[in-house]
PDB file of N, CA and C in Angstrom:
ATOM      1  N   UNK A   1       0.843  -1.168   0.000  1.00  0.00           N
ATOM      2  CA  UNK A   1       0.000   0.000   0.000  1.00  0.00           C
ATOM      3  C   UNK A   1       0.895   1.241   0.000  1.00  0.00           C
ATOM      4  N   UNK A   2       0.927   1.654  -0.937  1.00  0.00           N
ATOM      5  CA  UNK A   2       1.486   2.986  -1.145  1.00  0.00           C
ATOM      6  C   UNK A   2       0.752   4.293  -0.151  1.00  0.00           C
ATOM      7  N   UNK A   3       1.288   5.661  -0.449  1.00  0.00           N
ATOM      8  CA  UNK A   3       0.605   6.396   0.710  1.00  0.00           C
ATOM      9  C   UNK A   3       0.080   7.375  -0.428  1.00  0.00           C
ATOM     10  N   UNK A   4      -0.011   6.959  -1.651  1.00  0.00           N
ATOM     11  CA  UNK A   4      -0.821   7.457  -2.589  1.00  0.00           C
ATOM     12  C   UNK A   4      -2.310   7.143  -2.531  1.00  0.00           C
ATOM     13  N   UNK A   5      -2.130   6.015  -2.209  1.00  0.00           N
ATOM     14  CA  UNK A   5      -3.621   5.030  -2.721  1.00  0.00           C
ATOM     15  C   UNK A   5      -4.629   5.452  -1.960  1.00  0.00           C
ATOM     16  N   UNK A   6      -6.274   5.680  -2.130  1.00  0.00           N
ATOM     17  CA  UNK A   6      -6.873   6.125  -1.528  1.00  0.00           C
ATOM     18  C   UNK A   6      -7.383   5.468  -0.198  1.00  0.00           C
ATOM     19  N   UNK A   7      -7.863   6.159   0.914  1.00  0.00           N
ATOM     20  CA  UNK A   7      -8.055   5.101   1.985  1.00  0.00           C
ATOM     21  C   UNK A   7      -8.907   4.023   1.752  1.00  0.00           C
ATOM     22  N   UNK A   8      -9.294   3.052   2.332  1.00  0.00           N
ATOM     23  CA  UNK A   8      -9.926   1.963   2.521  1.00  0.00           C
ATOM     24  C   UNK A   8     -11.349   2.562   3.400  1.00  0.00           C
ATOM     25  N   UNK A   9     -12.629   2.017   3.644  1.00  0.00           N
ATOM     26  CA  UNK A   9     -13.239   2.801   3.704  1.00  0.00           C
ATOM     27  C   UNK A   9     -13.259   2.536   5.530  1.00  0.00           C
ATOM     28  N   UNK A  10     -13.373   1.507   6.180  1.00  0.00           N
ATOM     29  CA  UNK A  10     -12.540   1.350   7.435  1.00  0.00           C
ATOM     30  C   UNK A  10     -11.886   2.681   7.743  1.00  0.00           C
ATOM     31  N   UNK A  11     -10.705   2.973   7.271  1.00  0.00           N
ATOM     32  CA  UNK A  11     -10.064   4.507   7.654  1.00  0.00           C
ATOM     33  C   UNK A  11     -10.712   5.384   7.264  1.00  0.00           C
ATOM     34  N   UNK A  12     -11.587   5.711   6.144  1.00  0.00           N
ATOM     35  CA  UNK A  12     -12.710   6.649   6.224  1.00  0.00           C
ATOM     36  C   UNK A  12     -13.018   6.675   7.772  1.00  0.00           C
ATOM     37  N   UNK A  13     -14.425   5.695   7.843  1.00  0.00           N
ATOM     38  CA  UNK A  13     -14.888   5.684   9.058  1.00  0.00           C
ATOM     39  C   UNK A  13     -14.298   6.001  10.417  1.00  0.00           C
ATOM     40  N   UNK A  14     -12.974   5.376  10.624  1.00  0.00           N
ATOM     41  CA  UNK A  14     -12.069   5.784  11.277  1.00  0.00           C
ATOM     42  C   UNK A  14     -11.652   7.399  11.780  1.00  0.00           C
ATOM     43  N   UNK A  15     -11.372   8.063  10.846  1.00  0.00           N
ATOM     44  CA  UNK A  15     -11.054   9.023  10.762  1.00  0.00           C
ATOM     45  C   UNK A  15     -12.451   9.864  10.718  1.00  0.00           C
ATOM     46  N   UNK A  16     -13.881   9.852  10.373  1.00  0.00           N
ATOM     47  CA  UNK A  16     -14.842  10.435  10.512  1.00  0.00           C
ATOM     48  C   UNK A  16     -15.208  10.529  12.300  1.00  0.00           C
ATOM     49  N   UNK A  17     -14.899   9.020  12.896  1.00  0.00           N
ATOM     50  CA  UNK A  17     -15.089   9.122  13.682  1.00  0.00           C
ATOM     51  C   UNK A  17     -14.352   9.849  14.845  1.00  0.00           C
ATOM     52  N   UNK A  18     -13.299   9.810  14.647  1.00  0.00           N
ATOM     53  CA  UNK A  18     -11.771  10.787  15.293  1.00  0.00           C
ATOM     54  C   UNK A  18     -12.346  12.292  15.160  1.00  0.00           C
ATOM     55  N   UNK A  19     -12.673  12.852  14.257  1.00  0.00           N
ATOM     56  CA  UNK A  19     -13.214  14.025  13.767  1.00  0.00           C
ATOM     57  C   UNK A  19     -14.577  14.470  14.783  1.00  0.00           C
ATOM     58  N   UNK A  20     -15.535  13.658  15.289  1.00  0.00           N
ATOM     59  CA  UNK A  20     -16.247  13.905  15.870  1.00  0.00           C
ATOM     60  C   UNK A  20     -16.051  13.703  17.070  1.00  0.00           C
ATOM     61  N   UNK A  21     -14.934  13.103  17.535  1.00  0.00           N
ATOM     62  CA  UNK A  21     -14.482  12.739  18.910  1.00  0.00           C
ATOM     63  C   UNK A  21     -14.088  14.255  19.043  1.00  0.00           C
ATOM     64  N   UNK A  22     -13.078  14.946  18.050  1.00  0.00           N
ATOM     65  CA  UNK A  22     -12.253  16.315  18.323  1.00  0.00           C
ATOM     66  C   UNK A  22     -12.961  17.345  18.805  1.00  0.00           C
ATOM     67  N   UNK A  23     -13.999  17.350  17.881  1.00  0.00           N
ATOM     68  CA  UNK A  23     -15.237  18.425  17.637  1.00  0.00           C
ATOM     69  C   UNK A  23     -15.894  17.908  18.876  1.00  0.00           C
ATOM     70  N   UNK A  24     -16.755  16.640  19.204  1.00  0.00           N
ATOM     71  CA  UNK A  24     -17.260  16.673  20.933  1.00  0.00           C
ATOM     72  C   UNK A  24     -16.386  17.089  21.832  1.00  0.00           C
ATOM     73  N   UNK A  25     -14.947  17.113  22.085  1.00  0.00           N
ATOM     74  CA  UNK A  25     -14.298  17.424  22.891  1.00  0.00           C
ATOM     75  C   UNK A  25     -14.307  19.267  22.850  1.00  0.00           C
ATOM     76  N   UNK A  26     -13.899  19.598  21.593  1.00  0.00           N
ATOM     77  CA  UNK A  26     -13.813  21.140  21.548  1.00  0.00           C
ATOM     78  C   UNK A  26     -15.396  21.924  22.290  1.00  0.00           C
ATOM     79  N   UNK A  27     -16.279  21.271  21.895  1.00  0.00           N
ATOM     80  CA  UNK A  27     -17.463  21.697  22.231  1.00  0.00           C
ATOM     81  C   UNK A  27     -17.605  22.069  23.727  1.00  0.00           C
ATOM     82  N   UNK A  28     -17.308  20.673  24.440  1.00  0.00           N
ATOM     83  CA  UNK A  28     -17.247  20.398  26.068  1.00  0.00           C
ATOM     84  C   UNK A  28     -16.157  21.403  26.528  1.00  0.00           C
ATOM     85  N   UNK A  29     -15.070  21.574  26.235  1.00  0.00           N
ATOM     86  CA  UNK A  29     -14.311  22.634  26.722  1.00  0.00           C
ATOM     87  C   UNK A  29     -14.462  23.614  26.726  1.00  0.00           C
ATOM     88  N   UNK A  30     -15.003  24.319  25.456  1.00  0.00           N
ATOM     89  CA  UNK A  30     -15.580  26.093  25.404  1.00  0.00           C
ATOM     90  C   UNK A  30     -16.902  26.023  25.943  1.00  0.00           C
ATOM     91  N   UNK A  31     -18.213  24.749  26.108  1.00  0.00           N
ATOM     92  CA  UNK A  31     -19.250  25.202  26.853  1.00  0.00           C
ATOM     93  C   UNK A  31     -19.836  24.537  27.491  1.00  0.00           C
ATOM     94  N   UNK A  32     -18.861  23.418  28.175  1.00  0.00           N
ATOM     95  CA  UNK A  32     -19.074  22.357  29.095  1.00  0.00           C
ATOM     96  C   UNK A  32     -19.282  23.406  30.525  1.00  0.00           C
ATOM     97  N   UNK A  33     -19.950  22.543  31.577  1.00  0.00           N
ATOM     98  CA  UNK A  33     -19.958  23.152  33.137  1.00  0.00           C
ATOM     99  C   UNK A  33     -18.223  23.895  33.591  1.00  0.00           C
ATOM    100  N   UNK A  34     -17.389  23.258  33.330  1.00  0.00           N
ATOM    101  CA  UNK A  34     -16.367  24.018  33.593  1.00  0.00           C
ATOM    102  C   UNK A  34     -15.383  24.345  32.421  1.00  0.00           C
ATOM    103  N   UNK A  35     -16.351  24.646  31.377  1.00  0.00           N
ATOM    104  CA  UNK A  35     -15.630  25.421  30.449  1.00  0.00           C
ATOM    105  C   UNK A  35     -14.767  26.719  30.425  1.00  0.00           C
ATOM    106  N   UNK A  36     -14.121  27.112  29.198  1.00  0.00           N
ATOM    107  CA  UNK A  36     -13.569  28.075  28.484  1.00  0.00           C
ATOM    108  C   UNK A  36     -15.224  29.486  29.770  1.00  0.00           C
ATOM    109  N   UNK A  37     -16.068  29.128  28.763  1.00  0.00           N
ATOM    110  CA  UNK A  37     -16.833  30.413  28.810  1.00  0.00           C
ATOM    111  C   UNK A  37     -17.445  30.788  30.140  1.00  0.00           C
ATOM    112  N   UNK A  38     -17.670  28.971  31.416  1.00  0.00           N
ATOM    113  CA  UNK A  38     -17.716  29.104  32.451  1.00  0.00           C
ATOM    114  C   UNK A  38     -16.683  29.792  33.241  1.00  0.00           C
ATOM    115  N   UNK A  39     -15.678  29.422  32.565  1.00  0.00           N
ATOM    116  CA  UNK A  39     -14.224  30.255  33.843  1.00  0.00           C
ATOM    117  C   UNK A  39     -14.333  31.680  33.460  1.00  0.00           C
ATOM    118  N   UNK A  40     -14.551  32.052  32.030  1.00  0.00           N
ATOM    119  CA  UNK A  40     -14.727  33.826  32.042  1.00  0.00           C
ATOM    120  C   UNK A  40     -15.622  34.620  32.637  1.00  0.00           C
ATOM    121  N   UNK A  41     -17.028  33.650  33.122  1.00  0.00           N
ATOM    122  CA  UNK A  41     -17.826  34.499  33.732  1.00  0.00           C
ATOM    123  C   UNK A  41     -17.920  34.189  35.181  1.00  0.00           C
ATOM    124  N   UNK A  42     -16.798  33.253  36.161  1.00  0.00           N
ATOM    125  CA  UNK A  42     -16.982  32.871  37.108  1.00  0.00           C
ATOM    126  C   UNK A  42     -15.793  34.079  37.581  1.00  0.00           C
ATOM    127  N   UNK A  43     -15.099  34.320  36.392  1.00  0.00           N
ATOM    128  CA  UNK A  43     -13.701  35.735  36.362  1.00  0.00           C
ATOM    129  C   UNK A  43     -14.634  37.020  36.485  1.00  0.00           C
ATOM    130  N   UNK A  44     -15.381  37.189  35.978  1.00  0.00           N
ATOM    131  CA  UNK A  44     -15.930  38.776  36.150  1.00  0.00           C
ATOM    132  C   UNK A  44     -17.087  38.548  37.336  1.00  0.00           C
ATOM    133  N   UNK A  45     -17.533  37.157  37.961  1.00  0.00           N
ATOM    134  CA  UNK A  45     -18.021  37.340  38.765  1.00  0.00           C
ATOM    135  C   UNK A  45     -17.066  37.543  40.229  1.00  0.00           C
ATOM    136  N   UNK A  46     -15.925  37.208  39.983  1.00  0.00           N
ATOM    137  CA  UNK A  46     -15.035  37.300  40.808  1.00  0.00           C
ATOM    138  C   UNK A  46     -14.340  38.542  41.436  1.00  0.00           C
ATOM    139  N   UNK A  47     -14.276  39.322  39.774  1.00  0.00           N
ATOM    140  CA  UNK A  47     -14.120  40.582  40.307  1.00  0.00           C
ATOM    141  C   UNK A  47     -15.397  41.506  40.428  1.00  0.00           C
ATOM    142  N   UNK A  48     -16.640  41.265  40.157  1.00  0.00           N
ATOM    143  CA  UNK A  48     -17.519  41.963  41.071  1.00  0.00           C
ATOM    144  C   UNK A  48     -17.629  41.967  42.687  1.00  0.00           C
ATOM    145  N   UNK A  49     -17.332  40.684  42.744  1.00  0.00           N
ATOM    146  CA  UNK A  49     -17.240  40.331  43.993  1.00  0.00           C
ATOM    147  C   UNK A  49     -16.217  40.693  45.090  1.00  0.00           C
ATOM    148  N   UNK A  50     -15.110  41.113  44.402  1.00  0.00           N
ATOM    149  CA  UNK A  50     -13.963  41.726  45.027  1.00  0.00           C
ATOM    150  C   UNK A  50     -14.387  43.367  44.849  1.00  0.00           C
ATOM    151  N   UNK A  51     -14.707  44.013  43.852  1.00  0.00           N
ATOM    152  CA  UNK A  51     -15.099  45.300  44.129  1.00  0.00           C
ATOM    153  C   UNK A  51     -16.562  45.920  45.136  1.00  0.00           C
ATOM    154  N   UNK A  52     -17.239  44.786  45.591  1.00  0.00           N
ATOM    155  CA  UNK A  52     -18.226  45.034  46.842  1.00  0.00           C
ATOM    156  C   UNK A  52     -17.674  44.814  47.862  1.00  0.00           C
ATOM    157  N   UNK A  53     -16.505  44.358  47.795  1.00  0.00           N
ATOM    158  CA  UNK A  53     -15.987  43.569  49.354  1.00  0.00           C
ATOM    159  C   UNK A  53     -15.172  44.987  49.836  1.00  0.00           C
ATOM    160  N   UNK A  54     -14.474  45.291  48.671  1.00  0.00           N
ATOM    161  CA  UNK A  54     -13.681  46.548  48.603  1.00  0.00           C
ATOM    162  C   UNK A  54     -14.713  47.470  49.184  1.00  0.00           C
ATOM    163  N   UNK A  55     -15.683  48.168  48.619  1.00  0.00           N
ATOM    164  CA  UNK A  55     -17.071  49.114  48.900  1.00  0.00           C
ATOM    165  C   UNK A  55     -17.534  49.125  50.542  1.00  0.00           C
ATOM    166  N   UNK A  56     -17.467  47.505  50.948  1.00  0.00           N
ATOM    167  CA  UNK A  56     -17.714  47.256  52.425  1.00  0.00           C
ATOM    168  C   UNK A  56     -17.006  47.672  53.029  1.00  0.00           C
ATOM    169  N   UNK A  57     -15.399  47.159  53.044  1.00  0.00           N
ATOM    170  CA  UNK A  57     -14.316  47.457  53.495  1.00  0.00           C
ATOM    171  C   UNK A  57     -14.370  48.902  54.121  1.00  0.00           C
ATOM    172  N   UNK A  58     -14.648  49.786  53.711  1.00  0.00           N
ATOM    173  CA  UNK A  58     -14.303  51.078  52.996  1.00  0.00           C
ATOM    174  C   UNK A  58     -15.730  51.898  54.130  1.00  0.00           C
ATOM    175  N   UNK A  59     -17.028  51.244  53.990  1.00  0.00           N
ATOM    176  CA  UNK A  59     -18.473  51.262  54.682  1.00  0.00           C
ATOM    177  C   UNK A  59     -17.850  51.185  56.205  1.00  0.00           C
ATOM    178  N   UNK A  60     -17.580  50.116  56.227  1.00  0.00           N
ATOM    179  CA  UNK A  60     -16.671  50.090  57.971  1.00  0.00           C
ATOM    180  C   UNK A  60     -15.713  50.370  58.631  1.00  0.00           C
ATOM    181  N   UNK A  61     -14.764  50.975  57.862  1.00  0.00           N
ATOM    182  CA  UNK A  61     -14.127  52.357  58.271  1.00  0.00           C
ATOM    183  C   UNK A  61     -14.798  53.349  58.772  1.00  0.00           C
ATOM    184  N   UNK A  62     -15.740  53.803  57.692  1.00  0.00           N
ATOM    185  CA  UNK A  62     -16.113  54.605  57.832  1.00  0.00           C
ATOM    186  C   UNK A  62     -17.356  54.975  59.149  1.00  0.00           C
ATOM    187  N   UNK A  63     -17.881  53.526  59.340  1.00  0.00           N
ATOM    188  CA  UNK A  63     -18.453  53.327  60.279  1.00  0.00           C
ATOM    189  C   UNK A  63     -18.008  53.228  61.820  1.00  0.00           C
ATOM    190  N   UNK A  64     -16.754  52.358  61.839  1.00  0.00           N
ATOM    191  CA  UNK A  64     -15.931  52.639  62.913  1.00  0.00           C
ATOM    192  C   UNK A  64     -15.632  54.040  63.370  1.00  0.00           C
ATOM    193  N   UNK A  65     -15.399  54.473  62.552  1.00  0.00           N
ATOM    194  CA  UNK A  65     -14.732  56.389  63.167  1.00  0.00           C
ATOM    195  C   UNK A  65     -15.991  56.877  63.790  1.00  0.00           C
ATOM    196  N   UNK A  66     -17.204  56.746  63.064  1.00  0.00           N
ATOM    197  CA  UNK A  66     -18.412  57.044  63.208  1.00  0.00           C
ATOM    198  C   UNK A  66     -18.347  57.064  64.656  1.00  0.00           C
ATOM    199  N   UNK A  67     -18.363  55.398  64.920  1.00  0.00           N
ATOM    200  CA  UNK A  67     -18.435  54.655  66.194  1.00  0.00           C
ATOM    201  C   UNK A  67     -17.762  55.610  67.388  1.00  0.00           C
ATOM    202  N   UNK A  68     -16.472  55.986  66.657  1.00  0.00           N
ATOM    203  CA  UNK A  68     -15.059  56.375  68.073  1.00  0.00           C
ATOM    204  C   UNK A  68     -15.857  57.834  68.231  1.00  0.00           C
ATOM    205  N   UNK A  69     -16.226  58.338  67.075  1.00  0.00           N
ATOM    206  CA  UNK A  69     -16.376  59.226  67.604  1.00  0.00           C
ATOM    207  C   UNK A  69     -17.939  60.295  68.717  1.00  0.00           C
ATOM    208  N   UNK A  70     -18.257  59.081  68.550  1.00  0.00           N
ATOM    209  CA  UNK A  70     -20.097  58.998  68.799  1.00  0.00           C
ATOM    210  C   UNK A  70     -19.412  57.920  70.511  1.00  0.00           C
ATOM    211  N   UNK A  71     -18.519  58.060  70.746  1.00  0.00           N
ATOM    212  CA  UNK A  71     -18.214  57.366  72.119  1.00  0.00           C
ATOM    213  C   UNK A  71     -17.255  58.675  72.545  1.00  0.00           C
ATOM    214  N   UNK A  72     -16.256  58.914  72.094  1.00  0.00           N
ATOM    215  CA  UNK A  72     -15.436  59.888  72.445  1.00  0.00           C
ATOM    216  C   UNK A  72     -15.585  61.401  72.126  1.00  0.00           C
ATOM    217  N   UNK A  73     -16.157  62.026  71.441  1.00  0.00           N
ATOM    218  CA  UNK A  73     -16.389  63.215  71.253  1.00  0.00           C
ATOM    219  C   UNK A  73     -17.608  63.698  71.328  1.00  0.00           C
ATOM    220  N   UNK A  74     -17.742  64.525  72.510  1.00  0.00           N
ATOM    221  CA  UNK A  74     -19.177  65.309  73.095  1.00  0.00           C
ATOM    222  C   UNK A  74     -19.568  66.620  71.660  1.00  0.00           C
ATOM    223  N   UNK A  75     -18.491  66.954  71.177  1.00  0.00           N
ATOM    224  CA  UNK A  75     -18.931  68.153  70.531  1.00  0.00           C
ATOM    225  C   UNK A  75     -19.311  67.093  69.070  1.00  0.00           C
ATOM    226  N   UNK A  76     -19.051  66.540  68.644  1.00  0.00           N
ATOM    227  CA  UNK A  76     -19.564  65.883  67.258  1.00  0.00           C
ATOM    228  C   UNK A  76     -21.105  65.244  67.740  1.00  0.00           C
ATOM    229  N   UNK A  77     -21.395  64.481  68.840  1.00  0.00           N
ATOM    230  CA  UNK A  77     -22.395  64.283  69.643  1.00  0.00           C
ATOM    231  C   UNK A  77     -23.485  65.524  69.546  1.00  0.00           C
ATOM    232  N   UNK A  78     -23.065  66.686  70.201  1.00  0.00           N
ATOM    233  CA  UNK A  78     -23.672  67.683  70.121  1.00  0.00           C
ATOM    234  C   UNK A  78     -24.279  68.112  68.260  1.00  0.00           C
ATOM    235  N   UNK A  79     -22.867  67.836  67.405  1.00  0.00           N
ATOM    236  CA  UNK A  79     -23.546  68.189  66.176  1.00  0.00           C
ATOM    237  C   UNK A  79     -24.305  67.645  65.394  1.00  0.00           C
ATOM    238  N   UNK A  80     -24.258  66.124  65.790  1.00  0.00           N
ATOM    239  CA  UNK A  80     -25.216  65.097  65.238  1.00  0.00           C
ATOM    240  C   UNK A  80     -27.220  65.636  65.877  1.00  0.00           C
ATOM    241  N   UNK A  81     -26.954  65.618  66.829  1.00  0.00           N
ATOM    242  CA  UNK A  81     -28.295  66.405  67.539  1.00  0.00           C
ATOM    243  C   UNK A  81     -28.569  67.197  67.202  1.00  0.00           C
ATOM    244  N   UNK A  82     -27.662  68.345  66.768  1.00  0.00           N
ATOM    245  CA  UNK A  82     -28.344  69.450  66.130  1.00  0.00           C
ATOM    246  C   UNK A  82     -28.924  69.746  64.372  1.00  0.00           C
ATOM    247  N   UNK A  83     -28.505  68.498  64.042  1.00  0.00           N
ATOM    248  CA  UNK A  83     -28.581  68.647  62.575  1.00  0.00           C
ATOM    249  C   UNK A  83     -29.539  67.065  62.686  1.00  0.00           C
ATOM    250  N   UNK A  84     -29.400  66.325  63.204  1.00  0.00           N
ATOM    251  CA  UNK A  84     -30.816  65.333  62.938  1.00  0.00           C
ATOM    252  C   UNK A  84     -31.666  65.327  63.695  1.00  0.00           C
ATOM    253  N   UNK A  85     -32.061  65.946  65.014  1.00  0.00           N
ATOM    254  CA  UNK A  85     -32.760  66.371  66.012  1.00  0.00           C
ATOM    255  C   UNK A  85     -33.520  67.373  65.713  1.00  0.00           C
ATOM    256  N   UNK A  86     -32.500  68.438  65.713  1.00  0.00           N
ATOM    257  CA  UNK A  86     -33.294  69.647  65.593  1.00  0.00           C
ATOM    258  C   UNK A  86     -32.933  70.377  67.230  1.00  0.00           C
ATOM    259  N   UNK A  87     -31.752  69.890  67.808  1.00  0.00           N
ATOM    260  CA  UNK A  87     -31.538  70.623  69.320  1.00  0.00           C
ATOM    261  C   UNK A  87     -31.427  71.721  69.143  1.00  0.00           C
ATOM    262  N   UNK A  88     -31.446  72.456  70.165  1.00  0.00           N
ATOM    263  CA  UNK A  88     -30.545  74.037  70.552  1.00  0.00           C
ATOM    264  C   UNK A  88     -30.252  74.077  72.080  1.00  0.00           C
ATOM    265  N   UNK A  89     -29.216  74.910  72.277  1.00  0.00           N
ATOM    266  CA  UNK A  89     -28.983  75.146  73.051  1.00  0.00           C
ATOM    267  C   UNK A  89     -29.819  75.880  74.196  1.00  0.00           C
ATOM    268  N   UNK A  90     -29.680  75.937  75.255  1.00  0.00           N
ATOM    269  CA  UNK A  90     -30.401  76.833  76.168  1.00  0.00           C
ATOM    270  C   UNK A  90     -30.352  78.067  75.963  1.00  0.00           C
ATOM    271  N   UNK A  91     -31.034  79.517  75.577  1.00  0.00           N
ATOM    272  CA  UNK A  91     -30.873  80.550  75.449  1.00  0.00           C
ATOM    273  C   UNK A  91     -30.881  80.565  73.954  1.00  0.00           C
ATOM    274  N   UNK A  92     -30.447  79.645  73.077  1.00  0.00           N
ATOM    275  CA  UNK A  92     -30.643  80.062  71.488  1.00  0.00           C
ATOM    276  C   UNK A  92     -31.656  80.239  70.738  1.00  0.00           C
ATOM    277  N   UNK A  93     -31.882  80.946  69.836  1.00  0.00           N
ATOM    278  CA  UNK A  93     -32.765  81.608  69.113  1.00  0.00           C
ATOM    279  C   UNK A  93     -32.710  80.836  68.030  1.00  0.00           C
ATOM    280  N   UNK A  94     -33.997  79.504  67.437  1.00  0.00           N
ATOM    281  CA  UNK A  94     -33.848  79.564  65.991  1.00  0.00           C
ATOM    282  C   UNK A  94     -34.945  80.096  65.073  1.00  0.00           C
ATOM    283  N   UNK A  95     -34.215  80.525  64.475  1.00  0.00           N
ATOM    284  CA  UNK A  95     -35.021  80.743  63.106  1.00  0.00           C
ATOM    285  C   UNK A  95     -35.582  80.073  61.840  1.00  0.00           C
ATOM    286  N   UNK A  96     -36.663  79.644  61.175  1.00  0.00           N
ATOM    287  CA  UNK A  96     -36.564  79.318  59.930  1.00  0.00           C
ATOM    288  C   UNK A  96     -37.386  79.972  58.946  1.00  0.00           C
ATOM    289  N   UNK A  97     -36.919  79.448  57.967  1.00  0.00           N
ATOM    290  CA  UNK A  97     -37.570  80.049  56.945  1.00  0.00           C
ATOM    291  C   UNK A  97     -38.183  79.368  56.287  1.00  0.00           C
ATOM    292  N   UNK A  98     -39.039  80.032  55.462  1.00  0.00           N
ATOM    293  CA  UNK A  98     -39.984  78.717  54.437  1.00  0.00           C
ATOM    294  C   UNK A  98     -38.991  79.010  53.256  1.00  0.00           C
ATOM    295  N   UNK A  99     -38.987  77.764  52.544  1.00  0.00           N
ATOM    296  CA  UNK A  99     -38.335  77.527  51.168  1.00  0.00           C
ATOM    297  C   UNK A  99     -39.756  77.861  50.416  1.00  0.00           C
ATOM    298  N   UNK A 100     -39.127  78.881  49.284  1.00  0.00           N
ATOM    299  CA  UNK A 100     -40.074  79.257  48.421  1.00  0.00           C
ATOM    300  C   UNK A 100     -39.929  78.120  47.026  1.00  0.00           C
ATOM    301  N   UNK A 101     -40.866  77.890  46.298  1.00  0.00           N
ATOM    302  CA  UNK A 101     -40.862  76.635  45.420  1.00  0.00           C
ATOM    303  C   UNK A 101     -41.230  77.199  43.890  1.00  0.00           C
TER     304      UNK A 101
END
């Protein structure tokens, strides 16, 4: 058998079937459960997930100081009362005005 001669139809089949083995395999890798296209979106879910953690991070700082200072400082105490309360002092005069629309 020369490597001229055309295949036998055995290696047809053979080789048809190899061909669809390649192609089922390529398939399963780009859109199998842990594919190609699963790992890219398990990647941008990853970094969403790292940029909220970051956002939190950042929330409880900011919350902590909150904290120190709502324990340790009478005059920030005092200004929180006066601006979500509505306090005044003894002897102070407030005023308001109507917002015109």
């Amino acid at each position: 058998m020369s490597l001229l001669s055309p295949l036998s139809s055995s290696e047809k089949k053979l080789i048809v079937v190899l061909i669809f083995i390649a192609f089922a395999w390529t398939l399963i890798i780009i859109f199998g459960e842990k594919g190609l296209l699963s790992l890219h979106r398990m990647g941008l879910e990853l970094r969403e997930m790292k940029e909220v953690n970051e956002r939190i991070r950042e929330e409880n700082k900011r919350l902590i100081r909150e904290l120190y200072l709502l324990k340790n400082n009478r005059k920030y105490i005092e200004e929180i009362a006066r601006k979500e309360l509505g306090l005044i002092r003894e002897g102070e005069i407030v005023y308001q005005f109507k917002e015109e629309k």
